[in-house]
PDB file of N, CA and C in Angstrom:
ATOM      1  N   UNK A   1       7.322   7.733 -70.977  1.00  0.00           N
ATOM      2  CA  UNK A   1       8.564   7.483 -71.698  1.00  0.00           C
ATOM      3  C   UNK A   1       9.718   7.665 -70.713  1.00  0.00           C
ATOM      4  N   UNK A   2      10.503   6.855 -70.233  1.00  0.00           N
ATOM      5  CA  UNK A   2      11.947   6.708 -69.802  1.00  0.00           C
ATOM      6  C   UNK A   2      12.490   8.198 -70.081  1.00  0.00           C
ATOM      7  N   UNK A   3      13.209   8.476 -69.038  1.00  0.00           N
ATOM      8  CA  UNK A   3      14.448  10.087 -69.175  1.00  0.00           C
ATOM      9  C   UNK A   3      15.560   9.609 -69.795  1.00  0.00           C
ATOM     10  N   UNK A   4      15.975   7.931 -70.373  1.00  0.00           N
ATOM     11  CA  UNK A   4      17.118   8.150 -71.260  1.00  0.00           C
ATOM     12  C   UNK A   4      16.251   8.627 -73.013  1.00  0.00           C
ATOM     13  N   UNK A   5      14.999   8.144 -72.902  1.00  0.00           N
ATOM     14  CA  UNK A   5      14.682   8.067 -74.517  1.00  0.00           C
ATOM     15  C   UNK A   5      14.608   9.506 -75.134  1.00  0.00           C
ATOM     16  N   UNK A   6      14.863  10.333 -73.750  1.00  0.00           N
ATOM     17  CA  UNK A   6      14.594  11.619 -74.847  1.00  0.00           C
ATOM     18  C   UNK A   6      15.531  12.741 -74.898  1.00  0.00           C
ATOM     19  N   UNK A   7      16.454  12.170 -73.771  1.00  0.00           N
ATOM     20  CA  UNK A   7      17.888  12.476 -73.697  1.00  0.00           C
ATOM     21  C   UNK A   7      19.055  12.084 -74.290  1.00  0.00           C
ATOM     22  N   UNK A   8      20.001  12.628 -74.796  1.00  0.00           N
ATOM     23  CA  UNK A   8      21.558  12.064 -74.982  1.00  0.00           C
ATOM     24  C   UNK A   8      21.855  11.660 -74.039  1.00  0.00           C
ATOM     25  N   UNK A   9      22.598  10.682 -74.140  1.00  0.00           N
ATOM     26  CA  UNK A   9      23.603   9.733 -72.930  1.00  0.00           C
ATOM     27  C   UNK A   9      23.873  10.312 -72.344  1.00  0.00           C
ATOM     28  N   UNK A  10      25.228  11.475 -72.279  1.00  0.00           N
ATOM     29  CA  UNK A  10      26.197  12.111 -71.442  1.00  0.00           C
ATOM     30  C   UNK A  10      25.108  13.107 -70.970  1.00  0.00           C
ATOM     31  N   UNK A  11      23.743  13.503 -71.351  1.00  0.00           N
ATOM     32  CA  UNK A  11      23.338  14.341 -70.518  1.00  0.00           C
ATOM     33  C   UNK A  11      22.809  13.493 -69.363  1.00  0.00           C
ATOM     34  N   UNK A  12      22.329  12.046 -69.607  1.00  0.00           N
ATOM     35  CA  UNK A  12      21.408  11.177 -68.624  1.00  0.00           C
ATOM     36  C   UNK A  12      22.840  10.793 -67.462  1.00  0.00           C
ATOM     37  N   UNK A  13      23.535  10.932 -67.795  1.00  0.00           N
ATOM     38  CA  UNK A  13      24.707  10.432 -66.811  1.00  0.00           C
ATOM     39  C   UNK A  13      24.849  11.266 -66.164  1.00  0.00           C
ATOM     40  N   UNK A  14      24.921  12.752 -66.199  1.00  0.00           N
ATOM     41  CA  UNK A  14      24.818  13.973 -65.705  1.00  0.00           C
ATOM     42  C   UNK A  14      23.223  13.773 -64.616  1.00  0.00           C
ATOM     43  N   UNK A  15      22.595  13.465 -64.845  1.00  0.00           N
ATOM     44  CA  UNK A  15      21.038  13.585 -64.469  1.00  0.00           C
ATOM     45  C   UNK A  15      20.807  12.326 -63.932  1.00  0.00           C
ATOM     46  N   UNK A  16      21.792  11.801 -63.835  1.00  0.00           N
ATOM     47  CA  UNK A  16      21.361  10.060 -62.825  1.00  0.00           C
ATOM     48  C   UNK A  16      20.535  10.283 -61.505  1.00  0.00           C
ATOM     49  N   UNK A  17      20.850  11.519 -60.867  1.00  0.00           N
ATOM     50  CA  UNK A  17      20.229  11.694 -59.586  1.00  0.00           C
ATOM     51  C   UNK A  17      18.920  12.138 -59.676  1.00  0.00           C
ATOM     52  N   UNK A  18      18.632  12.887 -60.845  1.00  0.00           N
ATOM     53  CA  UNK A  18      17.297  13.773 -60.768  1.00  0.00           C
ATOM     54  C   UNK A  18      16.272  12.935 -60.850  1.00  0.00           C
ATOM     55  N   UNK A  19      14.939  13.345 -59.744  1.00  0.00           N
ATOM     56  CA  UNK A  19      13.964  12.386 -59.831  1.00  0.00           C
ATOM     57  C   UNK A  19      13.178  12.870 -61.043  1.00  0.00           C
ATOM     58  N   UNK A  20      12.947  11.643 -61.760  1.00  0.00           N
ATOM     59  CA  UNK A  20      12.682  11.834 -63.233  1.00  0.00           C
ATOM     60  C   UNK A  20      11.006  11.958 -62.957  1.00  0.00           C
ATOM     61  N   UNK A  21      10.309  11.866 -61.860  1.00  0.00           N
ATOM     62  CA  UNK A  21       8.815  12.326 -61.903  1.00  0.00           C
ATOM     63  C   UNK A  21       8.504  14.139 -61.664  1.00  0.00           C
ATOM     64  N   UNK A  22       9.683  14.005 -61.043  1.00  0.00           N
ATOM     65  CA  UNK A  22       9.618  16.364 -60.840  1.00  0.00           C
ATOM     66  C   UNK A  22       9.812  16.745 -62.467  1.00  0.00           C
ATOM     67  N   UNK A  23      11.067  15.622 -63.198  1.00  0.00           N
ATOM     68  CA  UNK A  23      11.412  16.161 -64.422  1.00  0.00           C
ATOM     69  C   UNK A  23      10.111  15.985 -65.496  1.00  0.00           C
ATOM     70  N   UNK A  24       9.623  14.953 -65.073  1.00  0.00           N
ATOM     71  CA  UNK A  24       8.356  14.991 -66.091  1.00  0.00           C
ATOM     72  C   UNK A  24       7.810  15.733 -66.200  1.00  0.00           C
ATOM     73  N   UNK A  25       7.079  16.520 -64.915  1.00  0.00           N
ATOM     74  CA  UNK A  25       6.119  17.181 -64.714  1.00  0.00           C
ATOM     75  C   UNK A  25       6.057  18.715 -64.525  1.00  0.00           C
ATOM     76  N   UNK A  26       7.594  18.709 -64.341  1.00  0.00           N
ATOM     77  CA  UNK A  26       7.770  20.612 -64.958  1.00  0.00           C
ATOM     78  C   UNK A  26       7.903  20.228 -66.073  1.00  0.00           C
ATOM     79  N   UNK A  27       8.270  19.505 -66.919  1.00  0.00           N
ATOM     80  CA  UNK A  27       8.054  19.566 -68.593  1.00  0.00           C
ATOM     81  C   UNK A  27       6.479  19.544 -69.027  1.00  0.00           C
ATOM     82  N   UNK A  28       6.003  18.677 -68.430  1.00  0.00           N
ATOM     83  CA  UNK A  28       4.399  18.984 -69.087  1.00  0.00           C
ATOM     84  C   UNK A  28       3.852  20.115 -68.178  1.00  0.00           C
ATOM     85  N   UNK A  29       4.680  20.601 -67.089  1.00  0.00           N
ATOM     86  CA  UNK A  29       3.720  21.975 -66.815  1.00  0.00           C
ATOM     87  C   UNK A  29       4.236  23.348 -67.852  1.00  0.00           C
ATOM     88  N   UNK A  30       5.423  22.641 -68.936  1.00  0.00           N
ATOM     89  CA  UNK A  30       5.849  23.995 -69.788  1.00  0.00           C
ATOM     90  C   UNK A  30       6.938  24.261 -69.602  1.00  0.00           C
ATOM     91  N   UNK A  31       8.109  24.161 -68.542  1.00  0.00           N
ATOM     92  CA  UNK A  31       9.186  24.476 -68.296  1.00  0.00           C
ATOM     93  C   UNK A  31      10.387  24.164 -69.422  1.00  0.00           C
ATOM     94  N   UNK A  32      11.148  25.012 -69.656  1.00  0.00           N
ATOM     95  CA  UNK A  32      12.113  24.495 -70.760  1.00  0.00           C
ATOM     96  C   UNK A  32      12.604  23.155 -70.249  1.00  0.00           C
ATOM     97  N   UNK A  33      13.409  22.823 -70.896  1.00  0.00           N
ATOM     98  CA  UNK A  33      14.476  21.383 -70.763  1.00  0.00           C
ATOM     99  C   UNK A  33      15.383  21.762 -69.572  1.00  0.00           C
ATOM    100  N   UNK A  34      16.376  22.768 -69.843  1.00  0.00           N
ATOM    101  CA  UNK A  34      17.321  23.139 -68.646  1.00  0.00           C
ATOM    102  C   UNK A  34      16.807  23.748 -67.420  1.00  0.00           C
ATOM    103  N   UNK A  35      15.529  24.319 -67.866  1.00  0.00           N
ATOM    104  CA  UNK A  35      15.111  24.820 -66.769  1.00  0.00           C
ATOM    105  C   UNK A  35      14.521  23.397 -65.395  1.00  0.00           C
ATOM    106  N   UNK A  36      13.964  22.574 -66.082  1.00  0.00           N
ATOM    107  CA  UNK A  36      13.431  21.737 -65.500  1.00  0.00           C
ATOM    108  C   UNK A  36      14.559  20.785 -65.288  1.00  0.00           C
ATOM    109  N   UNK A  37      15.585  20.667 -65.750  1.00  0.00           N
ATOM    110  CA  UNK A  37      16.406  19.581 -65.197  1.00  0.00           C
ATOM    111  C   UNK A  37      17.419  20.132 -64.444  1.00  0.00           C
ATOM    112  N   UNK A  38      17.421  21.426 -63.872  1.00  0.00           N
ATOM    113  CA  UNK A  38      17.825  22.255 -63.407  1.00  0.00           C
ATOM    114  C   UNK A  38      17.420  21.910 -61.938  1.00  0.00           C
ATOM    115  N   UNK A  39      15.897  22.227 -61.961  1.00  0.00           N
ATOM    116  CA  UNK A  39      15.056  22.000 -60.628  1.00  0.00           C
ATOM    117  C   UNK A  39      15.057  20.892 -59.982  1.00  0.00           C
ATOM    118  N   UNK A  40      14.735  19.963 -61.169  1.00  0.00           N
ATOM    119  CA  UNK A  40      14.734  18.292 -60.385  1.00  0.00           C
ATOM    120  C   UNK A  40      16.526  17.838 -59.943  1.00  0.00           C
ATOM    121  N   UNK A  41      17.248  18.407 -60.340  1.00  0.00           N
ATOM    122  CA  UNK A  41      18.636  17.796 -59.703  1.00  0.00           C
ATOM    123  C   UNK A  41      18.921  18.808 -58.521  1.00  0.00           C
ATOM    124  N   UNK A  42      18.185  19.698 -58.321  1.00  0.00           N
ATOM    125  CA  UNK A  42      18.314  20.171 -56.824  1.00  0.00           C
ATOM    126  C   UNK A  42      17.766  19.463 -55.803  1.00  0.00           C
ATOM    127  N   UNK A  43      16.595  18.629 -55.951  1.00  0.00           N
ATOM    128  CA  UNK A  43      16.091  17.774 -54.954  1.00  0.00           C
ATOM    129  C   UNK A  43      16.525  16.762 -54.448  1.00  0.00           C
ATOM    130  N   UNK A  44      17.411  16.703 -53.650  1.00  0.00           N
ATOM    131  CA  UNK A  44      18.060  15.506 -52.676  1.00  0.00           C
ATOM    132  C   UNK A  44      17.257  13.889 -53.264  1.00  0.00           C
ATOM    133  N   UNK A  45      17.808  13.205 -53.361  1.00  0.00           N
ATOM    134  CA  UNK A  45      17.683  12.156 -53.508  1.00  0.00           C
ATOM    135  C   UNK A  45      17.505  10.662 -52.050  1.00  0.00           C
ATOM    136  N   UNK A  46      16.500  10.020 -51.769  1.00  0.00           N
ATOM    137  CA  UNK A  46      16.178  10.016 -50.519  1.00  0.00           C
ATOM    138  C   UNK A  46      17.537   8.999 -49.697  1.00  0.00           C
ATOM    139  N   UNK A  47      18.704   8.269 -50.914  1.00  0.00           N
ATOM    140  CA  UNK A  47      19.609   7.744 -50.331  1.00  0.00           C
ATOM    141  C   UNK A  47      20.451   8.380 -49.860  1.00  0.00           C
ATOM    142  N   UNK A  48      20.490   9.869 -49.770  1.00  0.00           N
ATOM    143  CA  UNK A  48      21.496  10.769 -49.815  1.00  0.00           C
ATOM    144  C   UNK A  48      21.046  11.297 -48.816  1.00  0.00           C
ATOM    145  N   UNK A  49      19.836  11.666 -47.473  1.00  0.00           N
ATOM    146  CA  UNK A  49      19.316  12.019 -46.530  1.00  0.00           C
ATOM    147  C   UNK A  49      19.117  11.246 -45.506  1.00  0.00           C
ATOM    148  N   UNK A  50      19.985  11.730 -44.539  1.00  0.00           N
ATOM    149  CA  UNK A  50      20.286  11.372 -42.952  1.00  0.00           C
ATOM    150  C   UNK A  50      18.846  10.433 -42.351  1.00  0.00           C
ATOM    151  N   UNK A  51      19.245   9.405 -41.999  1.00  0.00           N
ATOM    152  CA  UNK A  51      17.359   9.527 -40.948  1.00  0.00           C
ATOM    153  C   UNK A  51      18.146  10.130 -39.518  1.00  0.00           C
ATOM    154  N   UNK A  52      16.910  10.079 -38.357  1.00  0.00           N
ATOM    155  CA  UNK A  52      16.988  10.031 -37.150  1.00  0.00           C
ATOM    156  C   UNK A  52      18.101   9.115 -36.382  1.00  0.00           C
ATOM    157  N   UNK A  53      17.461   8.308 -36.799  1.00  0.00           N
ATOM    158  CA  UNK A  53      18.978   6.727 -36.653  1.00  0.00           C
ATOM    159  C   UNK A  53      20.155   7.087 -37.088  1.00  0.00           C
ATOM    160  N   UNK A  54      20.262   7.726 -38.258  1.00  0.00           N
ATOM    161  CA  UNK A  54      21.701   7.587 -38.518  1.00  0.00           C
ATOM    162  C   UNK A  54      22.203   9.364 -37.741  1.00  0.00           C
ATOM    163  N   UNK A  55      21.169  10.395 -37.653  1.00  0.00           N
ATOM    164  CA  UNK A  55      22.048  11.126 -36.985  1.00  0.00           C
ATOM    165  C   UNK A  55      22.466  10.285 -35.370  1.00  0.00           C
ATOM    166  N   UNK A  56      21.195   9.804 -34.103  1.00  0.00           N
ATOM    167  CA  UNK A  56      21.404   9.030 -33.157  1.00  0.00           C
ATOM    168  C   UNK A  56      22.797   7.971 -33.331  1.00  0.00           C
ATOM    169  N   UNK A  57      22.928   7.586 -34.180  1.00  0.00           N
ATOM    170  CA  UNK A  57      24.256   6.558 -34.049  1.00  0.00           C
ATOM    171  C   UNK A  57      25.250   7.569 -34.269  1.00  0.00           C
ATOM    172  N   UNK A  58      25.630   8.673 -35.097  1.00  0.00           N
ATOM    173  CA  UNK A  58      26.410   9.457 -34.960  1.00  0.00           C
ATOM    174  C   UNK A  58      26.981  10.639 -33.562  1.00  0.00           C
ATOM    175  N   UNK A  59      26.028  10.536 -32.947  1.00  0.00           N
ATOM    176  CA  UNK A  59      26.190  11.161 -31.731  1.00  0.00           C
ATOM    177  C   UNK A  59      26.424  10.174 -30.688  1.00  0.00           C
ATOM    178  N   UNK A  60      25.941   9.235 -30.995  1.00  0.00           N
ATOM    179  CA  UNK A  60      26.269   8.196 -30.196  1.00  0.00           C
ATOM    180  C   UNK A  60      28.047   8.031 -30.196  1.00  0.00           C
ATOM    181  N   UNK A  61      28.123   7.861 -31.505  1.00  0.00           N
ATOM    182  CA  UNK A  61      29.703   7.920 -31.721  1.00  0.00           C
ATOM    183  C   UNK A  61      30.773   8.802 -31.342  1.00  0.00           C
ATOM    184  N   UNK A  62      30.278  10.320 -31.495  1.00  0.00           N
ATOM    185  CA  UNK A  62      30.999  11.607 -31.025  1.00  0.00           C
ATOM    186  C   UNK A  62      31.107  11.151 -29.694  1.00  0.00           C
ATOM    187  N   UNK A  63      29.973  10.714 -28.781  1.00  0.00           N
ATOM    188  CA  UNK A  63      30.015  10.512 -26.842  1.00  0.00           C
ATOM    189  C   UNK A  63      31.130   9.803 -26.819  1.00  0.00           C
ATOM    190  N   UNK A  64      31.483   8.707 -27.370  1.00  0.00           N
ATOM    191  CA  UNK A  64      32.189   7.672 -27.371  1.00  0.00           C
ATOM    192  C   UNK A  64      33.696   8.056 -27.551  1.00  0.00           C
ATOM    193  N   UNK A  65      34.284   9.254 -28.453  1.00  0.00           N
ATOM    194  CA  UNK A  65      35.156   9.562 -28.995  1.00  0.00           C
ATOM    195  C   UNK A  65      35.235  10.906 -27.699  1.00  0.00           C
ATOM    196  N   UNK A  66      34.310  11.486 -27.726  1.00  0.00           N
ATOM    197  CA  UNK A  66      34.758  12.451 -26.535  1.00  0.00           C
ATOM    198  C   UNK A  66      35.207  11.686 -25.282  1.00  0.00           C
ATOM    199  N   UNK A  67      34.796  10.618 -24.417  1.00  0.00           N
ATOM    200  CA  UNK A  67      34.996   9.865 -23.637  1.00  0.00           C
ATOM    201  C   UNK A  67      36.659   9.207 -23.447  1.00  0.00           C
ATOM    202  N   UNK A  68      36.792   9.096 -24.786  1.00  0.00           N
ATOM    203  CA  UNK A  68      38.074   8.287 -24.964  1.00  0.00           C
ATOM    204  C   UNK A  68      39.302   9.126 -25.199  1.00  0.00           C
ATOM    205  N   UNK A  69      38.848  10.349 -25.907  1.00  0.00           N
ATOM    206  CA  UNK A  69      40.059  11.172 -26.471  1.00  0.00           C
ATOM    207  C   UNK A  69      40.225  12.530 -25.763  1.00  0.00           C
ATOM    208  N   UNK A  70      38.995  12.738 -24.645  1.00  0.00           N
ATOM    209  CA  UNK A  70      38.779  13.373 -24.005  1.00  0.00           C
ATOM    210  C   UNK A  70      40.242  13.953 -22.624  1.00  0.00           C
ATOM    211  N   UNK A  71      40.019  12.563 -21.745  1.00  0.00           N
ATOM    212  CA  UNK A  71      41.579  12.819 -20.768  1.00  0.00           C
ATOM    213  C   UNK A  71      42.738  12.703 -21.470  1.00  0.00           C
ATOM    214  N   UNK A  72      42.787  11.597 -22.473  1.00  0.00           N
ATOM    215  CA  UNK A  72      44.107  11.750 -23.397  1.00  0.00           C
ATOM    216  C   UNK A  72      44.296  13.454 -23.373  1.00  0.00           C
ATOM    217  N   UNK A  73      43.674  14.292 -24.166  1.00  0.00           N
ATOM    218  CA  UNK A  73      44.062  15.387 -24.262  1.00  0.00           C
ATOM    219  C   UNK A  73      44.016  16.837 -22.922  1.00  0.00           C
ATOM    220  N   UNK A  74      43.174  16.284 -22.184  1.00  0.00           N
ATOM    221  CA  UNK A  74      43.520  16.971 -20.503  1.00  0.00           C
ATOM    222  C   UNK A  74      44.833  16.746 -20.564  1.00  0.00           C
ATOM    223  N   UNK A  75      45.177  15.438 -20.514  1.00  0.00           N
ATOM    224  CA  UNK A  75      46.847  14.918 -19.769  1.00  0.00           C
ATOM    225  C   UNK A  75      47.707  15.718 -20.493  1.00  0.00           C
ATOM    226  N   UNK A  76      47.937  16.117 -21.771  1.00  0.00           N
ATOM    227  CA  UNK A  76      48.744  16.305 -22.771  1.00  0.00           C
ATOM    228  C   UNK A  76      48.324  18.244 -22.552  1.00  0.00           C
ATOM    229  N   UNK A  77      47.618  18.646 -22.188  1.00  0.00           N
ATOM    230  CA  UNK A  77      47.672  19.727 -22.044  1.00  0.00           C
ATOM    231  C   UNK A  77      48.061  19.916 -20.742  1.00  0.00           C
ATOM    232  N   UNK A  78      47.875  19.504 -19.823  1.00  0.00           N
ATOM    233  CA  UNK A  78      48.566  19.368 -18.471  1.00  0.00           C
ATOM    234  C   UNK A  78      50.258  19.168 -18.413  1.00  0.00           C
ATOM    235  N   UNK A  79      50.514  18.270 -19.241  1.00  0.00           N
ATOM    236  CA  UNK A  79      51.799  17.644 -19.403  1.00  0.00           C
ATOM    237  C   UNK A  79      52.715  19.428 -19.806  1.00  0.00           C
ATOM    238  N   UNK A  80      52.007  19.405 -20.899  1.00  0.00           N
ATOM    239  CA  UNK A  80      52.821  20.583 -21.599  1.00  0.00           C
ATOM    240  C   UNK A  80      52.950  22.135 -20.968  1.00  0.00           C
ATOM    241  N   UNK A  81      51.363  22.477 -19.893  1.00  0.00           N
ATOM    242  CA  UNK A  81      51.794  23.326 -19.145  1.00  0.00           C
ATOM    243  C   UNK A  81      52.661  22.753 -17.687  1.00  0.00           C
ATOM    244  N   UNK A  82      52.907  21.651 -17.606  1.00  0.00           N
ATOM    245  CA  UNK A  82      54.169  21.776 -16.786  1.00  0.00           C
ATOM    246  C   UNK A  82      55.367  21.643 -17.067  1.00  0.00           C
ATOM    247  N   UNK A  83      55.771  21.347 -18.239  1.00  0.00           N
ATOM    248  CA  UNK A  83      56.823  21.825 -18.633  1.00  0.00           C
ATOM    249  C   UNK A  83      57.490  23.375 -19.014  1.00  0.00           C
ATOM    250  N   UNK A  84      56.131  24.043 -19.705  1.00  0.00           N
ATOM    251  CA  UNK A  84      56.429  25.446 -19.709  1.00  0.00           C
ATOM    252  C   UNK A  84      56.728  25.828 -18.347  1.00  0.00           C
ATOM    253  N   UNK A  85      56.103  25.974 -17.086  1.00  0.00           N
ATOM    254  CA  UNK A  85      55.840  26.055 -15.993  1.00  0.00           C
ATOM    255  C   UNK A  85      57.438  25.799 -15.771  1.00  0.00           C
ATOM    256  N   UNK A  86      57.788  24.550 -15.894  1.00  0.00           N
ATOM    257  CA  UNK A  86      59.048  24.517 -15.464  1.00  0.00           C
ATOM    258  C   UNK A  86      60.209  24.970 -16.049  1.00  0.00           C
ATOM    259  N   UNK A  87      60.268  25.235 -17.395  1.00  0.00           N
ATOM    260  CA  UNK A  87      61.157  25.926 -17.799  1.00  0.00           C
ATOM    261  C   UNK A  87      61.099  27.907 -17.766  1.00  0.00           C
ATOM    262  N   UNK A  88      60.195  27.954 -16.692  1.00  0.00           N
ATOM    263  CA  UNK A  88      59.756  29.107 -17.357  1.00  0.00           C
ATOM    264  C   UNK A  88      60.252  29.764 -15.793  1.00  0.00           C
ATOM    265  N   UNK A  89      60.413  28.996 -14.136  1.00  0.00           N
ATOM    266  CA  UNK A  89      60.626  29.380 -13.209  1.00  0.00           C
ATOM    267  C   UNK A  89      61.850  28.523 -12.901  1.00  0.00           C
ATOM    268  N   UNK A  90      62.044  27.260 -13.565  1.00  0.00           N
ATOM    269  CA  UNK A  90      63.622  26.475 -12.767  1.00  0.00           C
ATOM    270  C   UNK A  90      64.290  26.246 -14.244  1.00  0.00           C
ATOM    271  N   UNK A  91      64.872  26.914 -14.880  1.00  0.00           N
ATOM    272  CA  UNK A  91      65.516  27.254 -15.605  1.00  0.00           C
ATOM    273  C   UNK A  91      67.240  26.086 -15.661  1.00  0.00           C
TER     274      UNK A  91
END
């Protein structure tokens, strides 16, 4: 039987994520209702988990952003200790 047929609406909208085979099956192992829909909406859902690839393209991206934004901010910290520098001895 489907997890809307034995649910109210606004609870199945609440429970869109929970995999409805954990929810089955702590119910037929005995588990109350909340207890079991409790458990199954803790389990990550597999569109919602990183692969390998997507962490690799993300680091890929950080290299890319360190590379680029990297001397920008040397220069700008350089810049600014020579100005302290200079206001600080030629006044």
């Amino acid at each position: 039987m489907p997890l809307s047929g034995r649910l109210p609406t606004a609870t199945v909208e609440v429970m869109s994520v929970i995999v409805s085979e954990v929810y089955d099956a702590l119910l037929e192992a005995g588990a109350s209702h909340d207890k079991a829909r409790a458990a199954a909406a803790a389990i990550p859902v597999g569109e919602q988990l990183a692969t390998k690839a997507d962490i690799a393209d993300l680091k890929a991206d950080i290299r890319v952003l360190k590379a680029v934004f990297g001397p920008i901010v040397i220069g700008l910290l350089l810049s600014i200790t020579g100005m302290v520098f200079k206001l600080a001895f030629f006044p």
